[in-house]
Protein backbone atom coordinates (compact mmCIF):
# COMPACT_ATOMS: atom_id res chain seq x y z
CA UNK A 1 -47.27 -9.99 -62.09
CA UNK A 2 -45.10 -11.71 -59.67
CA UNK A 3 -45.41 -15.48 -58.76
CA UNK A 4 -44.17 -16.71 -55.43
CA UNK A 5 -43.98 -20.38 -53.99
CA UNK A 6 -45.95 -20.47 -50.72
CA UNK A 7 -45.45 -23.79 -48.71
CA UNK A 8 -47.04 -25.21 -45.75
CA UNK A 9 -45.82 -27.40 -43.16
CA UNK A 10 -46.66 -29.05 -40.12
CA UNK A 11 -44.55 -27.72 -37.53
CA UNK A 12 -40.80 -27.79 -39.19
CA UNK A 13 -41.53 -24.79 -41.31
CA UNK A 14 -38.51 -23.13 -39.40
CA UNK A 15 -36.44 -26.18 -39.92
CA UNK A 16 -37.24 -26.32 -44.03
CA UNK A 17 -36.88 -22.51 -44.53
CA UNK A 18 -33.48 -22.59 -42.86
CA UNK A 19 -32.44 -25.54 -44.90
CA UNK A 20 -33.44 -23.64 -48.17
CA UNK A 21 -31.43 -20.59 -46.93
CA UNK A 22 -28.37 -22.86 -46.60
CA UNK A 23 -28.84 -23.45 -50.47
CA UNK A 24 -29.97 -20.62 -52.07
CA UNK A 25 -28.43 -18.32 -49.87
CA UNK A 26 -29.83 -14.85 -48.71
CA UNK A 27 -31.21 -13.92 -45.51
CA UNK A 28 -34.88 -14.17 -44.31
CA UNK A 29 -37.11 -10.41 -44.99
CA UNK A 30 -39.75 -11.77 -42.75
CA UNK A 31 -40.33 -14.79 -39.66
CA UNK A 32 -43.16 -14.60 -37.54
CA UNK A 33 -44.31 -17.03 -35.06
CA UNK A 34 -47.66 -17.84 -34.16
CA UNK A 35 -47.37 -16.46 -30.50
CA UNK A 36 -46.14 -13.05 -32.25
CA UNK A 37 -49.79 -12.70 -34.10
CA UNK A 38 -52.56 -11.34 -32.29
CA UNK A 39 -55.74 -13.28 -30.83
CA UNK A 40 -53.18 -16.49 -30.84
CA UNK A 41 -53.09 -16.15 -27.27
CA UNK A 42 -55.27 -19.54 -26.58
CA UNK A 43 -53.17 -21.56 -28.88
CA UNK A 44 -51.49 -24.69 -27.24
CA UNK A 45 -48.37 -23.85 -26.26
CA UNK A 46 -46.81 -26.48 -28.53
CA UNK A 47 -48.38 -24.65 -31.28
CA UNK A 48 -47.34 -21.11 -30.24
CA UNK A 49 -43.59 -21.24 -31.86
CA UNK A 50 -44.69 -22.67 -35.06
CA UNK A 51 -44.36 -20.58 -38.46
CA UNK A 52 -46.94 -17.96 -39.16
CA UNK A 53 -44.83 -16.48 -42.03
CA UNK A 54 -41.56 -16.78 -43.13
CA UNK A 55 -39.93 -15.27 -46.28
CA UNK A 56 -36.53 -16.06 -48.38
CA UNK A 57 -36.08 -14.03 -50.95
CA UNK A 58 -33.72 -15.40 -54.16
CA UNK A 59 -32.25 -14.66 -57.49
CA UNK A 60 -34.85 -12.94 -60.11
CA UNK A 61 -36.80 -11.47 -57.66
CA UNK A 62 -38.65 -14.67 -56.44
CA UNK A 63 -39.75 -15.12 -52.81
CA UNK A 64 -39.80 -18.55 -51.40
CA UNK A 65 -42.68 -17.97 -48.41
CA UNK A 66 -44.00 -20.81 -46.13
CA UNK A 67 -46.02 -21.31 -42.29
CA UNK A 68 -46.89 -23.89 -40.30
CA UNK A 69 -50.56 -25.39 -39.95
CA UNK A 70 -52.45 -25.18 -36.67
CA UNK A 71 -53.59 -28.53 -35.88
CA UNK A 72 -56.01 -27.09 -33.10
CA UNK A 73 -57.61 -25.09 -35.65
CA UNK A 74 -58.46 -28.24 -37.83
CA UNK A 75 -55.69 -27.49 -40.39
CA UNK A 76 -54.55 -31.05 -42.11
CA UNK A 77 -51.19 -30.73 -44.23
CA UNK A 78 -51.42 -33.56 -46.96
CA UNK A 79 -48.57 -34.12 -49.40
CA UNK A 80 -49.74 -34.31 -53.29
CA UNK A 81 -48.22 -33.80 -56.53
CA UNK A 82 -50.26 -30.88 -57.26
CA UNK A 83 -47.69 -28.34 -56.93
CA UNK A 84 -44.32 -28.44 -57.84
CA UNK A 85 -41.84 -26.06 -57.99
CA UNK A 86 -39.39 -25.31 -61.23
CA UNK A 87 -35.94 -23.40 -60.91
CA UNK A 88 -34.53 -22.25 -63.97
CA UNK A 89 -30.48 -21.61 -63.12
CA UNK A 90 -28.39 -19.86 -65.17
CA UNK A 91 -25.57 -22.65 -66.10
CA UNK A 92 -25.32 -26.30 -65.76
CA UNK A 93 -22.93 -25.77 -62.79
CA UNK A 94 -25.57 -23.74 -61.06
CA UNK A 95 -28.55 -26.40 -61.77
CA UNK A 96 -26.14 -29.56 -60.32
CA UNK A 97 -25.54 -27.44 -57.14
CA UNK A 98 -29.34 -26.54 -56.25
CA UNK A 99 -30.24 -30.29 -57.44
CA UNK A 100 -27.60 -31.93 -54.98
CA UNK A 101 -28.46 -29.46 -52.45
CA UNK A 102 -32.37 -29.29 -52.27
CA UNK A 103 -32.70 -33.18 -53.05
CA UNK A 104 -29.80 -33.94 -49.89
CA UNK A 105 -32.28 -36.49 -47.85
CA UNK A 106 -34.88 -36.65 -50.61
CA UNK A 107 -36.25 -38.86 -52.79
CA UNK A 108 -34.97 -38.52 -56.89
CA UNK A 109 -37.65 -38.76 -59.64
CA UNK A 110 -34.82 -38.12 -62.70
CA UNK A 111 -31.34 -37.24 -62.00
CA UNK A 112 -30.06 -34.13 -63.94
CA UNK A 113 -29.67 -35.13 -67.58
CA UNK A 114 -29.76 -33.47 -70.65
CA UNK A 115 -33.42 -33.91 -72.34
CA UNK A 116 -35.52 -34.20 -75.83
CA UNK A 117 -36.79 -30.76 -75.83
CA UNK A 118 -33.41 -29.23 -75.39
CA UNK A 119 -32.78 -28.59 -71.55
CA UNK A 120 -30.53 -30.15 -68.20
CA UNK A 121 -33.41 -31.18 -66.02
CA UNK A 122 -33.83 -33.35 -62.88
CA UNK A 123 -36.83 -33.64 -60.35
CA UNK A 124 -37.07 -34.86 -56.80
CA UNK A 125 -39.04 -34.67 -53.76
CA UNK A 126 -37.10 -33.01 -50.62
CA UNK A 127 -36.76 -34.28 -47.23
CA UNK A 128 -39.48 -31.95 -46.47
CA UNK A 129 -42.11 -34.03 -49.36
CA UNK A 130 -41.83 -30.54 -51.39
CA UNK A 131 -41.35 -31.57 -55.02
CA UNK A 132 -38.75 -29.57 -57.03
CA UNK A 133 -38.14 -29.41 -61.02
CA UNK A 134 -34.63 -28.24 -61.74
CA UNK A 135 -34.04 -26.74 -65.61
CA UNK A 136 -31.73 -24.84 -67.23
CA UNK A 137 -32.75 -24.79 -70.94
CA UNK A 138 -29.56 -25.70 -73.29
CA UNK A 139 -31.29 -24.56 -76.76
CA UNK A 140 -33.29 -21.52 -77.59
């Protein structure tokens, strides 16, 4: 079983996804607007080029997916901390650069630091409000 992060944004889907791409790297496998689907026809028109899929693939075979809400279709997009996502890097080096890149604009929980059960960890919310865990486990 594979498990993929699936966000949801309201209306800067597009915006996020290419900011993630400009950290992690990689090109897009699939971006489809909302105007591209069928019966979205009646959709305001400032709902017609949001997000109706988008997909970033990166390292280990994870796939970093997201849309947009439709606000005319009574979708709400609320913020929690019910969801976070964890990267687990491969060196130190590697965990610093997707920490200062994803958290650029953000707001910092814990800067990277090394930890009591053994691993280089920091957290953060991004510019977007997606929260992010970053560790790379030091001890086995």
């Amino acid at each position: 079983m594979q498990v993929n992060p699936y966000l949801n944004f309201d209306g800067n889907a597009s915006e996020a996804m290419d900011f993630y791409k400009s950290v992690f790297g990689g090109e897009f496998s699939h971006s489809q607007k909302m105007a591209e689907a069928p019966g979205m026809e009646n959709l305001p028109e400032d709902e017609k080029n949001r997000v109706m899929h988008i997909s970033l693939p990166l390292k280990g075979g994870i796939i970093l997916m997201a849309s947009d809400i439709i606000p005319s279709m009574g979708h709400t997009l609320s913020h929690g901390n019910s969801v976070q996502i964890t990267l687990s890097p491969e060196s130190r080096e590697e965990a610093d650069e997707l920490f200062n890149g994803l958290s650029e604009g953000g707001e910092i929980e814990m800067e990277m630091q090394d930890t009591f059960w053994g691993a280089y960890f920091g957290s953060f919310k991004d510019k977007y409000g997606i929260p992010w865990m970053i560790n790379f486990e030091t001890q086995s």
